[in-house]
PDB file of N, CA and C in Angstrom:
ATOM      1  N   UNK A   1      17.807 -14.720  19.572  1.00  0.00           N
ATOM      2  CA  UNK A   1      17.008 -14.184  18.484  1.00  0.00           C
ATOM      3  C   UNK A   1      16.693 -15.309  17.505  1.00  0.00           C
ATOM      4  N   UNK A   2      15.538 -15.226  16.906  1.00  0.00           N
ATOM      5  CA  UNK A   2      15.012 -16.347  16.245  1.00  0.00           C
ATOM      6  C   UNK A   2      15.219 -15.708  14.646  1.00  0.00           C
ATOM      7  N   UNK A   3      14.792 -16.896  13.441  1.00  0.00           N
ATOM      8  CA  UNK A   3      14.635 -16.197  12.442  1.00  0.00           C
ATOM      9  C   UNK A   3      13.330 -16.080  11.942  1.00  0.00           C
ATOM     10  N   UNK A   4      12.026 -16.471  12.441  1.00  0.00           N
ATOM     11  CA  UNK A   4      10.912 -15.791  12.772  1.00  0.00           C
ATOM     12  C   UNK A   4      10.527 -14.459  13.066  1.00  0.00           C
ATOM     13  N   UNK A   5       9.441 -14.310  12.078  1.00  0.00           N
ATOM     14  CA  UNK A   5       9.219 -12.717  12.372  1.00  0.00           C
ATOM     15  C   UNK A   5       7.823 -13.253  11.318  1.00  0.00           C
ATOM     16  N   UNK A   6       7.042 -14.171  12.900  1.00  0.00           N
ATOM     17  CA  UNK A   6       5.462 -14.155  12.506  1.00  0.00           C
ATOM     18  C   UNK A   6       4.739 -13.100  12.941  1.00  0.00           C
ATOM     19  N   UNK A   7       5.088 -12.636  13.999  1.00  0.00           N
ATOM     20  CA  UNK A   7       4.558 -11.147  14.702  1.00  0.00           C
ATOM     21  C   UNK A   7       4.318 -10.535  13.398  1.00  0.00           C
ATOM     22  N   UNK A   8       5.283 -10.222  12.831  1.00  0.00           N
ATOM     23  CA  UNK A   8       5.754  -8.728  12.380  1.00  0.00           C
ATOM     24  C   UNK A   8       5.812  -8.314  10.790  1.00  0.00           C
ATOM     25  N   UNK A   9       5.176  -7.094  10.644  1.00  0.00           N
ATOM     26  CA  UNK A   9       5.366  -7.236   9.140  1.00  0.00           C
ATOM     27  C   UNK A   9       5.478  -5.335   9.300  1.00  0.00           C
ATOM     28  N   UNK A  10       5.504  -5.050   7.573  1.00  0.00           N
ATOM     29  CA  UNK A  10       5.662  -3.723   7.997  1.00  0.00           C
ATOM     30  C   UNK A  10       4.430  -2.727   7.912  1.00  0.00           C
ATOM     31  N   UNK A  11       4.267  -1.820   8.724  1.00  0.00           N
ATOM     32  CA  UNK A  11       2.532  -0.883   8.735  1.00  0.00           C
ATOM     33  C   UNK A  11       2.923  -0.260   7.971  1.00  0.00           C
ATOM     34  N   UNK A  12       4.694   0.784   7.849  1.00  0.00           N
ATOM     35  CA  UNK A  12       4.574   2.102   6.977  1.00  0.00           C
ATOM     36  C   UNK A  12       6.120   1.935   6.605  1.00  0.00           C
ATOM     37  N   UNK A  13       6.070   2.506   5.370  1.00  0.00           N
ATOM     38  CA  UNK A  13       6.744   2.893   4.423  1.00  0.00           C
ATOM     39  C   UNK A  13       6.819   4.422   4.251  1.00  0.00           C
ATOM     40  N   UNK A  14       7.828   5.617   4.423  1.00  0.00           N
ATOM     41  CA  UNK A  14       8.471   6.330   4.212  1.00  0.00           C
ATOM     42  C   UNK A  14       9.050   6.826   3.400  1.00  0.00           C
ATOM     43  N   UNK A  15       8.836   7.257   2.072  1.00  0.00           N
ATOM     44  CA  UNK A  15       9.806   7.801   0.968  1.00  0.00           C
ATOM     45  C   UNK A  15       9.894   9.171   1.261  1.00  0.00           C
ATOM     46  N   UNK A  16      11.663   9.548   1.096  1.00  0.00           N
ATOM     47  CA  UNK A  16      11.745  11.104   1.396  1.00  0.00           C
ATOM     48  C   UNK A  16      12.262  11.538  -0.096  1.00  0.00           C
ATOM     49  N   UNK A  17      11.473  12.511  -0.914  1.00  0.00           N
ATOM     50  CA  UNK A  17      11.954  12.528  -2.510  1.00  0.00           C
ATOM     51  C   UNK A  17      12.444  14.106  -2.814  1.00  0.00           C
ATOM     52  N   UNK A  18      12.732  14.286  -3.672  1.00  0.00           N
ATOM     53  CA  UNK A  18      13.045  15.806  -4.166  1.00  0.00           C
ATOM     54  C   UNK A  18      12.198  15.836  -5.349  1.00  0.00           C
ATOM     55  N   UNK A  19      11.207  15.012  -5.664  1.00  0.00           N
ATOM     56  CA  UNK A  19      10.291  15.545  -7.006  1.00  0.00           C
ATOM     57  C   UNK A  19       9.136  14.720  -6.233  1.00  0.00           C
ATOM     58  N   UNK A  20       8.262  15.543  -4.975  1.00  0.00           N
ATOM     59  CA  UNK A  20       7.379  15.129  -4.712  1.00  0.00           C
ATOM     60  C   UNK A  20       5.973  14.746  -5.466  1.00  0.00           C
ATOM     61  N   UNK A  21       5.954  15.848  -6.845  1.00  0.00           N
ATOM     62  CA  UNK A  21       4.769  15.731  -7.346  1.00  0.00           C
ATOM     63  C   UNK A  21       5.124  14.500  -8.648  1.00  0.00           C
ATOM     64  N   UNK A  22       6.201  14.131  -9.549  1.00  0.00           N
ATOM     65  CA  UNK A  22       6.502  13.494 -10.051  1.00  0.00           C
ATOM     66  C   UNK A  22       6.531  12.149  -9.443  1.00  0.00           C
ATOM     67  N   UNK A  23       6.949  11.509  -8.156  1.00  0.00           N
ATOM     68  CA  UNK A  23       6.762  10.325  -7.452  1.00  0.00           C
ATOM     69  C   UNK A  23       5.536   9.863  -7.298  1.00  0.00           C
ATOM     70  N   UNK A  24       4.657  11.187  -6.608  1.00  0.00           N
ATOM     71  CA  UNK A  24       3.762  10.421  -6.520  1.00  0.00           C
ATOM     72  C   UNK A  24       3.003   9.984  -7.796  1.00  0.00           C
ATOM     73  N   UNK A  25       2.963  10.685  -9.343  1.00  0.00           N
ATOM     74  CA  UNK A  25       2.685  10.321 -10.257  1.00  0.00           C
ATOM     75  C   UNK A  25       3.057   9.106 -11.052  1.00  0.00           C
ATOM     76  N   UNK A  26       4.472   8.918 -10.566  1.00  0.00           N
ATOM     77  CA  UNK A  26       4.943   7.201 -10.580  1.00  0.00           C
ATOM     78  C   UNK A  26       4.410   6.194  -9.428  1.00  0.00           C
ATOM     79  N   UNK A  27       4.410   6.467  -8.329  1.00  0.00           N
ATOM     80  CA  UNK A  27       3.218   5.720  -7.915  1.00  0.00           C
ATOM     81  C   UNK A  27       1.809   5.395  -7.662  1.00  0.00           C
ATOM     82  N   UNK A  28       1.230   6.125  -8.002  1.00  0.00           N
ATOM     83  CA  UNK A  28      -0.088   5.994  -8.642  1.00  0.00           C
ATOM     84  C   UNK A  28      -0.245   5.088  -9.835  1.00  0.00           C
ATOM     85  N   UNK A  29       0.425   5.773 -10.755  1.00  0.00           N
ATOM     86  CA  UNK A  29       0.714   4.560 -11.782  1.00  0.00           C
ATOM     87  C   UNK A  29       1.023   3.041 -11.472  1.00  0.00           C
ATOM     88  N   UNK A  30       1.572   2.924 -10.292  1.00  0.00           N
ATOM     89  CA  UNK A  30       1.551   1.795 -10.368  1.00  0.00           C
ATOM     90  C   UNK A  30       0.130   1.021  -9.187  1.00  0.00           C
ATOM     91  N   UNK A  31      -0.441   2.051  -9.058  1.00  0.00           N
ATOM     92  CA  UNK A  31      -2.156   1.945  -8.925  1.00  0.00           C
ATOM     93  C   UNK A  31      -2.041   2.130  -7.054  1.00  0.00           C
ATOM     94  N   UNK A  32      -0.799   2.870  -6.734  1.00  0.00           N
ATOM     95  CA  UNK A  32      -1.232   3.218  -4.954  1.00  0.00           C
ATOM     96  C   UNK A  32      -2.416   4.700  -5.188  1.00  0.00           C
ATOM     97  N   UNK A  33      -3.296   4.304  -4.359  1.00  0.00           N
ATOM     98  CA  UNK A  33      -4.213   5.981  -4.496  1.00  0.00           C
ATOM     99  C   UNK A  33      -3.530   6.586  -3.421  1.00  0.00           C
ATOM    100  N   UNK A  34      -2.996   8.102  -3.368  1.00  0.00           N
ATOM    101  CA  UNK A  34      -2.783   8.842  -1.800  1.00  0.00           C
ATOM    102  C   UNK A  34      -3.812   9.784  -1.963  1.00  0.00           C
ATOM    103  N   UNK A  35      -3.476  10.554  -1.073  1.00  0.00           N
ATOM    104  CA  UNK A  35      -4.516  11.255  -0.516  1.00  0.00           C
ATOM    105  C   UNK A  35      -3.616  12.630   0.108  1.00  0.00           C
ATOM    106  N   UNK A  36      -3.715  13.694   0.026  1.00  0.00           N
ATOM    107  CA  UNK A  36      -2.936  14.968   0.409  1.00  0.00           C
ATOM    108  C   UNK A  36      -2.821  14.823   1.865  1.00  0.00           C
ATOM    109  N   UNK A  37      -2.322  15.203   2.852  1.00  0.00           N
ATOM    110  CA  UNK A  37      -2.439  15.396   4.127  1.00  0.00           C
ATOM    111  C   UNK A  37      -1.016  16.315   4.509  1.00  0.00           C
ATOM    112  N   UNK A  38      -1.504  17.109   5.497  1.00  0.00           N
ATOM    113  CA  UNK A  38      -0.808  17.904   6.871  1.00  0.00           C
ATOM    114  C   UNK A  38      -1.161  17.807   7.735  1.00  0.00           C
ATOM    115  N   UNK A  39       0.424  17.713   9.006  1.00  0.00           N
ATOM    116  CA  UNK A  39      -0.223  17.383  10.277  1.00  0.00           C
ATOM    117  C   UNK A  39       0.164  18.576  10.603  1.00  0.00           C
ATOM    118  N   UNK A  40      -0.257  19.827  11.078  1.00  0.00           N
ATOM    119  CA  UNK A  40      -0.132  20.668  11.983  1.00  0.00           C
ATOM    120  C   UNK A  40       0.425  21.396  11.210  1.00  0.00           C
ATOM    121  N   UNK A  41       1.752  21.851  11.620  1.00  0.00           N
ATOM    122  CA  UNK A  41       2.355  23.012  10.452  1.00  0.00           C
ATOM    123  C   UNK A  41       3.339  22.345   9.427  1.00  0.00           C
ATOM    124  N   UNK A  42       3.466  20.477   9.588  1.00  0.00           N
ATOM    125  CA  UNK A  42       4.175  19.997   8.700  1.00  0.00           C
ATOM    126  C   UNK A  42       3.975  20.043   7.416  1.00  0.00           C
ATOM    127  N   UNK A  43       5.174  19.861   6.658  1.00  0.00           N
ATOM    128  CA  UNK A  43       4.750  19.668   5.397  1.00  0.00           C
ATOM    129  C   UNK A  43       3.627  18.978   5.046  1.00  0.00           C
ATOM    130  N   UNK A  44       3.499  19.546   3.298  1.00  0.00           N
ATOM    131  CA  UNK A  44       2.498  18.717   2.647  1.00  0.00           C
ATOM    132  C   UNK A  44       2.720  17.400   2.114  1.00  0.00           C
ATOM    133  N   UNK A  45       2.258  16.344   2.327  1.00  0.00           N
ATOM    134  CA  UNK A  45       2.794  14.873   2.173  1.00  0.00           C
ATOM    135  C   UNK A  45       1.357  14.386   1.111  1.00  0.00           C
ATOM    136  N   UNK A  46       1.725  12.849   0.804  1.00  0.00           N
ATOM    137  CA  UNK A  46       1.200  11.681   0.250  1.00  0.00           C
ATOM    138  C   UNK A  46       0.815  10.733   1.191  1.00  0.00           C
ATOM    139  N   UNK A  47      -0.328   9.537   1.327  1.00  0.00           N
ATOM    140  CA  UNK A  47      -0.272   8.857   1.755  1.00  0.00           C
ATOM    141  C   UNK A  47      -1.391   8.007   1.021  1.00  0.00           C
ATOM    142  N   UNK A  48      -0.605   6.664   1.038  1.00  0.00           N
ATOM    143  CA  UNK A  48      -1.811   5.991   0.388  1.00  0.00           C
ATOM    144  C   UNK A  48      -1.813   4.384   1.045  1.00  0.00           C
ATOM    145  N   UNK A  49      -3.116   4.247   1.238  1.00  0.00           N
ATOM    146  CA  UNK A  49      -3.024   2.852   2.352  1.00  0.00           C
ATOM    147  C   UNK A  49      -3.188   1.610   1.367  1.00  0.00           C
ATOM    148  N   UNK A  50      -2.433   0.452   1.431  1.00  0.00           N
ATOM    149  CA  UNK A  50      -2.328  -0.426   0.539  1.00  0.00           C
ATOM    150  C   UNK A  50      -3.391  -1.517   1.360  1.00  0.00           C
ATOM    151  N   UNK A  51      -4.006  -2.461   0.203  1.00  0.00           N
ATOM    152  CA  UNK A  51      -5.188  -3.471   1.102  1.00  0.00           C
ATOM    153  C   UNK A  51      -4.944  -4.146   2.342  1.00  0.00           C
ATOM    154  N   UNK A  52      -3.081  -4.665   2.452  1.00  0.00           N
ATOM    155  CA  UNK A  52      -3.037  -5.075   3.483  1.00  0.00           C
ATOM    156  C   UNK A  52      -2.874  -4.301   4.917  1.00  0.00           C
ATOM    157  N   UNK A  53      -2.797  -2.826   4.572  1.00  0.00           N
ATOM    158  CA  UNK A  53      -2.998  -1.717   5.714  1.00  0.00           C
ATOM    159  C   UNK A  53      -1.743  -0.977   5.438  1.00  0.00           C
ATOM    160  N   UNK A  54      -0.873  -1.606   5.142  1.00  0.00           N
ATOM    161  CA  UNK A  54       0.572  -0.925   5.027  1.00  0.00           C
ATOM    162  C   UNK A  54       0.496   0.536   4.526  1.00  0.00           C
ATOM    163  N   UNK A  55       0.683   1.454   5.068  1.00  0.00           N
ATOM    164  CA  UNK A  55       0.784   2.865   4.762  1.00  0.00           C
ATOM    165  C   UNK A  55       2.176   3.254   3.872  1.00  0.00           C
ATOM    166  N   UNK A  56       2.049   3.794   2.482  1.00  0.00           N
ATOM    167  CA  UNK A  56       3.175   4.532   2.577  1.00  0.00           C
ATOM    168  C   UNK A  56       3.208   5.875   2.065  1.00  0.00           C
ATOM    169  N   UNK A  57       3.963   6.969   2.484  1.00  0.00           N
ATOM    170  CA  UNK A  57       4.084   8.277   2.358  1.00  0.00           C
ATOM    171  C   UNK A  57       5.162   8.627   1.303  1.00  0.00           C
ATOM    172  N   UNK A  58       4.779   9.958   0.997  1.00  0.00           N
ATOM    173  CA  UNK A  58       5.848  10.655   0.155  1.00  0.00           C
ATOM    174  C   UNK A  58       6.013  12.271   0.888  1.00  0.00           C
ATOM    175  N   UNK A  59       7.227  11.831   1.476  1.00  0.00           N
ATOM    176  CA  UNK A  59       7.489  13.351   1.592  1.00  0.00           C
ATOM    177  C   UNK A  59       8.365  13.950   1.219  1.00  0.00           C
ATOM    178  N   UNK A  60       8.475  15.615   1.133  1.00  0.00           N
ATOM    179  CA  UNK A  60       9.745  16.052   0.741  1.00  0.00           C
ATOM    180  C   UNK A  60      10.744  16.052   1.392  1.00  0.00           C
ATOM    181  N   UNK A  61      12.023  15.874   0.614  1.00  0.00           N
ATOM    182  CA  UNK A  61      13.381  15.949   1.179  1.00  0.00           C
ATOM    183  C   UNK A  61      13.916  16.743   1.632  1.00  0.00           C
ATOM    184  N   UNK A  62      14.309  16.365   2.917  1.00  0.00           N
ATOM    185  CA  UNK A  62      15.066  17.732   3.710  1.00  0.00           C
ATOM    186  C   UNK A  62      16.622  17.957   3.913  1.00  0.00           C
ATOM    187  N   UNK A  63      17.127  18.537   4.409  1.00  0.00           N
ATOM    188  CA  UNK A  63      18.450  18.393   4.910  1.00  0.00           C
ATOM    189  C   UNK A  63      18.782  16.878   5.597  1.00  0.00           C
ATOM    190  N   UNK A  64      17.548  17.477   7.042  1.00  0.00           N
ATOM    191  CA  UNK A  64      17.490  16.107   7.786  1.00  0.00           C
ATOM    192  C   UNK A  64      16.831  14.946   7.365  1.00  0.00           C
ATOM    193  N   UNK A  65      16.030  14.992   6.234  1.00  0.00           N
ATOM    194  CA  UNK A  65      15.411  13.963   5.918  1.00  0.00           C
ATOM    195  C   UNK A  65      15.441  13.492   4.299  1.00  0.00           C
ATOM    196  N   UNK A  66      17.308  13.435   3.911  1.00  0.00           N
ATOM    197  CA  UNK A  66      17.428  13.529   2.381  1.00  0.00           C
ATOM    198  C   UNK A  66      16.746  12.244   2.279  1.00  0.00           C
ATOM    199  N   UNK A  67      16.855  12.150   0.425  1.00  0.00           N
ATOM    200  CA  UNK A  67      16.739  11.042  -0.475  1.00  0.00           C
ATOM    201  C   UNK A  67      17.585  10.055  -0.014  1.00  0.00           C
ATOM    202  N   UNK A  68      16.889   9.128  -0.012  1.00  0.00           N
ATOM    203  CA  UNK A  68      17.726   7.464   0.598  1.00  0.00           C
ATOM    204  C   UNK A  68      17.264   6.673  -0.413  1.00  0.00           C
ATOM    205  N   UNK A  69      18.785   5.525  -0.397  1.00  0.00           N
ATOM    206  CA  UNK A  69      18.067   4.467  -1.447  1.00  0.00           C
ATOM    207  C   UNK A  69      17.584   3.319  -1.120  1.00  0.00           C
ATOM    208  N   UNK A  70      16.740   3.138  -1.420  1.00  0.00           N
ATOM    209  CA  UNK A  70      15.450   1.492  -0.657  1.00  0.00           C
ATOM    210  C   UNK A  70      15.164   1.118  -2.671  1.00  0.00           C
ATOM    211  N   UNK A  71      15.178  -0.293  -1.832  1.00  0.00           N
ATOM    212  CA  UNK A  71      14.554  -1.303  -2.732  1.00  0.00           C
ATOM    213  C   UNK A  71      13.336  -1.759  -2.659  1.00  0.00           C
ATOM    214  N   UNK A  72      12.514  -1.687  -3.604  1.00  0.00           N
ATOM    215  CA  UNK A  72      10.530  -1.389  -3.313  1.00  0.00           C
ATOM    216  C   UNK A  72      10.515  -2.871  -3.814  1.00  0.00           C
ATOM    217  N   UNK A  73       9.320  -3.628  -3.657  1.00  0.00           N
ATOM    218  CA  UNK A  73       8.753  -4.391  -4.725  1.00  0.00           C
ATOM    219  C   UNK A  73       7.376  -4.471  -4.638  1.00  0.00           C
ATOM    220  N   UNK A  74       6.492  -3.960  -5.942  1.00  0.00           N
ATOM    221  CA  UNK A  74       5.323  -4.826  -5.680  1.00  0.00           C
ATOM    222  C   UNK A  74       4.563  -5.542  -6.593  1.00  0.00           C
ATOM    223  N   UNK A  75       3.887  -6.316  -6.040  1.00  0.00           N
ATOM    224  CA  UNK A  75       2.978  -7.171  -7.056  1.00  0.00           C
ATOM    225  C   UNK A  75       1.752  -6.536  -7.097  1.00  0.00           C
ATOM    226  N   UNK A  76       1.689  -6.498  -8.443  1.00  0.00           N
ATOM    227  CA  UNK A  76       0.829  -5.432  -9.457  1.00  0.00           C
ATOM    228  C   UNK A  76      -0.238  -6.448 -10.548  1.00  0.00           C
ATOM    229  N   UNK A  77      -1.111  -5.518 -10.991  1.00  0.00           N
ATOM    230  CA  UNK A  77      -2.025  -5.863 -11.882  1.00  0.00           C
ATOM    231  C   UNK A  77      -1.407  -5.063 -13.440  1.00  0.00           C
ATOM    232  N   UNK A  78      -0.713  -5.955 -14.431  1.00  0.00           N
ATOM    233  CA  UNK A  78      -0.340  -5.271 -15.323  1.00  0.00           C
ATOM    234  C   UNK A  78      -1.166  -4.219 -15.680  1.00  0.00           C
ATOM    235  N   UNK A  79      -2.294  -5.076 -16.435  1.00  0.00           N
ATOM    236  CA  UNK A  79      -3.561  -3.977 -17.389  1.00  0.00           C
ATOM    237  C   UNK A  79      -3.752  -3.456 -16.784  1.00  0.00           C
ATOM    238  N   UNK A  80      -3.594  -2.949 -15.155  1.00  0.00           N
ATOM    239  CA  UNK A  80      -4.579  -1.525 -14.538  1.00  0.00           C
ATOM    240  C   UNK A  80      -3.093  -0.623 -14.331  1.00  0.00           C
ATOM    241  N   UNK A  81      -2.279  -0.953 -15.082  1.00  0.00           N
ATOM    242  CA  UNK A  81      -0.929   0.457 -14.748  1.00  0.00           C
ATOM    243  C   UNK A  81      -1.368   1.391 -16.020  1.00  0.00           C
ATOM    244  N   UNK A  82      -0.486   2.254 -15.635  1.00  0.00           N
ATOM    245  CA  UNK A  82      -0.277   3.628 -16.284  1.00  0.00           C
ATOM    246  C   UNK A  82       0.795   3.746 -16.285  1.00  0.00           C
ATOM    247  N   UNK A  83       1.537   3.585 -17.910  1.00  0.00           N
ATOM    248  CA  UNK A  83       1.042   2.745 -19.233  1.00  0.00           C
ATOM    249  C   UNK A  83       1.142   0.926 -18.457  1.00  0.00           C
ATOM    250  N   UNK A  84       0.124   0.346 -19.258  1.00  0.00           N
ATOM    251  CA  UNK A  84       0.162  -0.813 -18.835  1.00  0.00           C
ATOM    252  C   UNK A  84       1.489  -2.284 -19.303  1.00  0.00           C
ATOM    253  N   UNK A  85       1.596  -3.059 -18.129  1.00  0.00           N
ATOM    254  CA  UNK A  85       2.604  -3.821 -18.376  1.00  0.00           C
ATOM    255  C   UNK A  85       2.939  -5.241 -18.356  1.00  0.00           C
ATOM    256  N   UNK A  86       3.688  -5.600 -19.241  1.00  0.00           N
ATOM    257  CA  UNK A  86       3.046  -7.373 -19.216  1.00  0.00           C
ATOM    258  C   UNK A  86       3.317  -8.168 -18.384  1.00  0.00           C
ATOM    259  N   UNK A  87       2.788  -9.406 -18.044  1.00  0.00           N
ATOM    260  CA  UNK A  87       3.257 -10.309 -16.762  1.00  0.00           C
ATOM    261  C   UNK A  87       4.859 -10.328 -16.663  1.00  0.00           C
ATOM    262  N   UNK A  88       5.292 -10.528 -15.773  1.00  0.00           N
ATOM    263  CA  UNK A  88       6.641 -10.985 -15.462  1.00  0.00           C
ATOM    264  C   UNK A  88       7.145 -10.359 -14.635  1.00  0.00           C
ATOM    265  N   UNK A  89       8.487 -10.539 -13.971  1.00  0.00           N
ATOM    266  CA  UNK A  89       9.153  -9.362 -13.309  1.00  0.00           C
ATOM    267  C   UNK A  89       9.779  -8.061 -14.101  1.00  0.00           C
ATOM    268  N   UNK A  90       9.772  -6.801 -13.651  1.00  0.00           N
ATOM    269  CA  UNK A  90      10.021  -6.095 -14.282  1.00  0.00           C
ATOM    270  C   UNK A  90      11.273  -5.070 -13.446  1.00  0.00           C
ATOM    271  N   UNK A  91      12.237  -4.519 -13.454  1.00  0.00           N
ATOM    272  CA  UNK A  91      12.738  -3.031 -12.954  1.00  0.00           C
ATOM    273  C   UNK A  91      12.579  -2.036 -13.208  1.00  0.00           C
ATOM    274  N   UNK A  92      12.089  -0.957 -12.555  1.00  0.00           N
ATOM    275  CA  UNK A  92      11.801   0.598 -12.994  1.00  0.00           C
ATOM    276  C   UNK A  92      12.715   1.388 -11.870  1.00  0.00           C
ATOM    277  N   UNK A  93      13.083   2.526 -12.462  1.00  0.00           N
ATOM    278  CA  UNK A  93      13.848   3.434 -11.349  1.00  0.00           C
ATOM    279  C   UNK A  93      12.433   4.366 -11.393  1.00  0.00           C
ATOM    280  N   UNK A  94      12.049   5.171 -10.202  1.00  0.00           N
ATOM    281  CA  UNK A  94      11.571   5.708  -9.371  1.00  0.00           C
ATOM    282  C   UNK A  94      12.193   7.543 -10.199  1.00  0.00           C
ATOM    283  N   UNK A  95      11.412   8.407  -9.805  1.00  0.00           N
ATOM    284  CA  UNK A  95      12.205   9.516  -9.991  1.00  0.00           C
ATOM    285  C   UNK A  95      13.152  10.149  -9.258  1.00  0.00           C
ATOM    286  N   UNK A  96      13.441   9.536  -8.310  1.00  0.00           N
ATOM    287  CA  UNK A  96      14.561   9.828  -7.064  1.00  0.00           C
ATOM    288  C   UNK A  96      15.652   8.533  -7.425  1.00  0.00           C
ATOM    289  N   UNK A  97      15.434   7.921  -8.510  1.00  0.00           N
ATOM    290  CA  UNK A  97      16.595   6.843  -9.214  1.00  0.00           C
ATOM    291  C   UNK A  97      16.623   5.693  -8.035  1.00  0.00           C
ATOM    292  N   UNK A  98      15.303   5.624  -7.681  1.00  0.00           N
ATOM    293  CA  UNK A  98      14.772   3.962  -6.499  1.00  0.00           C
ATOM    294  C   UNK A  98      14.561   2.951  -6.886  1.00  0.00           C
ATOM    295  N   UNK A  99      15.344   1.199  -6.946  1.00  0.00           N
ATOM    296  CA  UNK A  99      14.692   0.702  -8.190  1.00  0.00           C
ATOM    297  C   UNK A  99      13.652   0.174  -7.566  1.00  0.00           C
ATOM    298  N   UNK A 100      12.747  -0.105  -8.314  1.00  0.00           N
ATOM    299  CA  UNK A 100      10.900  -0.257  -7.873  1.00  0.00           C
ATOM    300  C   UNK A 100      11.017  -2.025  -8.982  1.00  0.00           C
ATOM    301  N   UNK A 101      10.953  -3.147  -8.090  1.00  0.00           N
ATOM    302  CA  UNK A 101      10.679  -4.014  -8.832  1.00  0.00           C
ATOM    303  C   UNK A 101       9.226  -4.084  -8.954  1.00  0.00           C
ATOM    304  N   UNK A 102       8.312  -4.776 -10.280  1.00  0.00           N
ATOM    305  CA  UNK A 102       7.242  -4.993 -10.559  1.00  0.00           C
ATOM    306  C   UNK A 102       7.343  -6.466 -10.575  1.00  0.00           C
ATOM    307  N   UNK A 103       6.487  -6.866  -9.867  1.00  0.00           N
ATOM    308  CA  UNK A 103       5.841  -8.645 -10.331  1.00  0.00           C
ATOM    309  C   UNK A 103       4.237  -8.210 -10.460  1.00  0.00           C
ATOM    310  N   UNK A 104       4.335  -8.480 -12.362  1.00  0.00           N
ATOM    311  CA  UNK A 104       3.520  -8.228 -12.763  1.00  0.00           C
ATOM    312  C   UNK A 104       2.592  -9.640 -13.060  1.00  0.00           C
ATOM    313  N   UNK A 105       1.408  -9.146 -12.342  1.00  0.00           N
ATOM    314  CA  UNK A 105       0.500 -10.360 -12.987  1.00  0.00           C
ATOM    315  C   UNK A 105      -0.409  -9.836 -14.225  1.00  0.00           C
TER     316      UNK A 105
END
């Protein structure tokens, strides 16, 4: 095994939350657009495709699919958040208590 990983990056991202409509209102804010979707008789989810394609979802938490803790980061445009924020790195917890780093430009 190498420590290369030019192949590979990640397509999708997965959040499983217990305040679906509150998350996605924290991420939006930090300027992901989703979009409602159901596949078939599944739940109602989030999805919002980021420029480099990377998908990520919000769905609700299940038995089988509780709240997990992941470490996010992204690089952001301060002035276009909701409320807006100044350059630098920043930490925010998530409403499922996720910490969400900001590298704010």
């Amino acid at each position: 095994m190498t420590n290369s990983a030019a192949g590979a990056r990640i397509a999708l991202v997965v959040l499983y939350t217990e305040h679906l409509q509150e998350t996605r209102r924290f991420y939006s804010g930090l300027g992901l657009s989703f979009v409602a979707e159901r596949h078939g008789k599944g739940p109602l989810h989030y999805a919002a495709t980021l420029p480099d394609g990377t998908v990520v979802e919000l769905y609700p938490a299940t038995d089988r699919r509780p709240v997990s803790s992941v470490r996010l980061g992204f690089d952001v445009v301060g002035r276009e958040m909701s409320p807006p924020l100044a350059p630098g790195r920043h930490v925010v917890d998530d409403p499922d208590g996720r910490a969400v780093e900001l590298y704010v430009r």
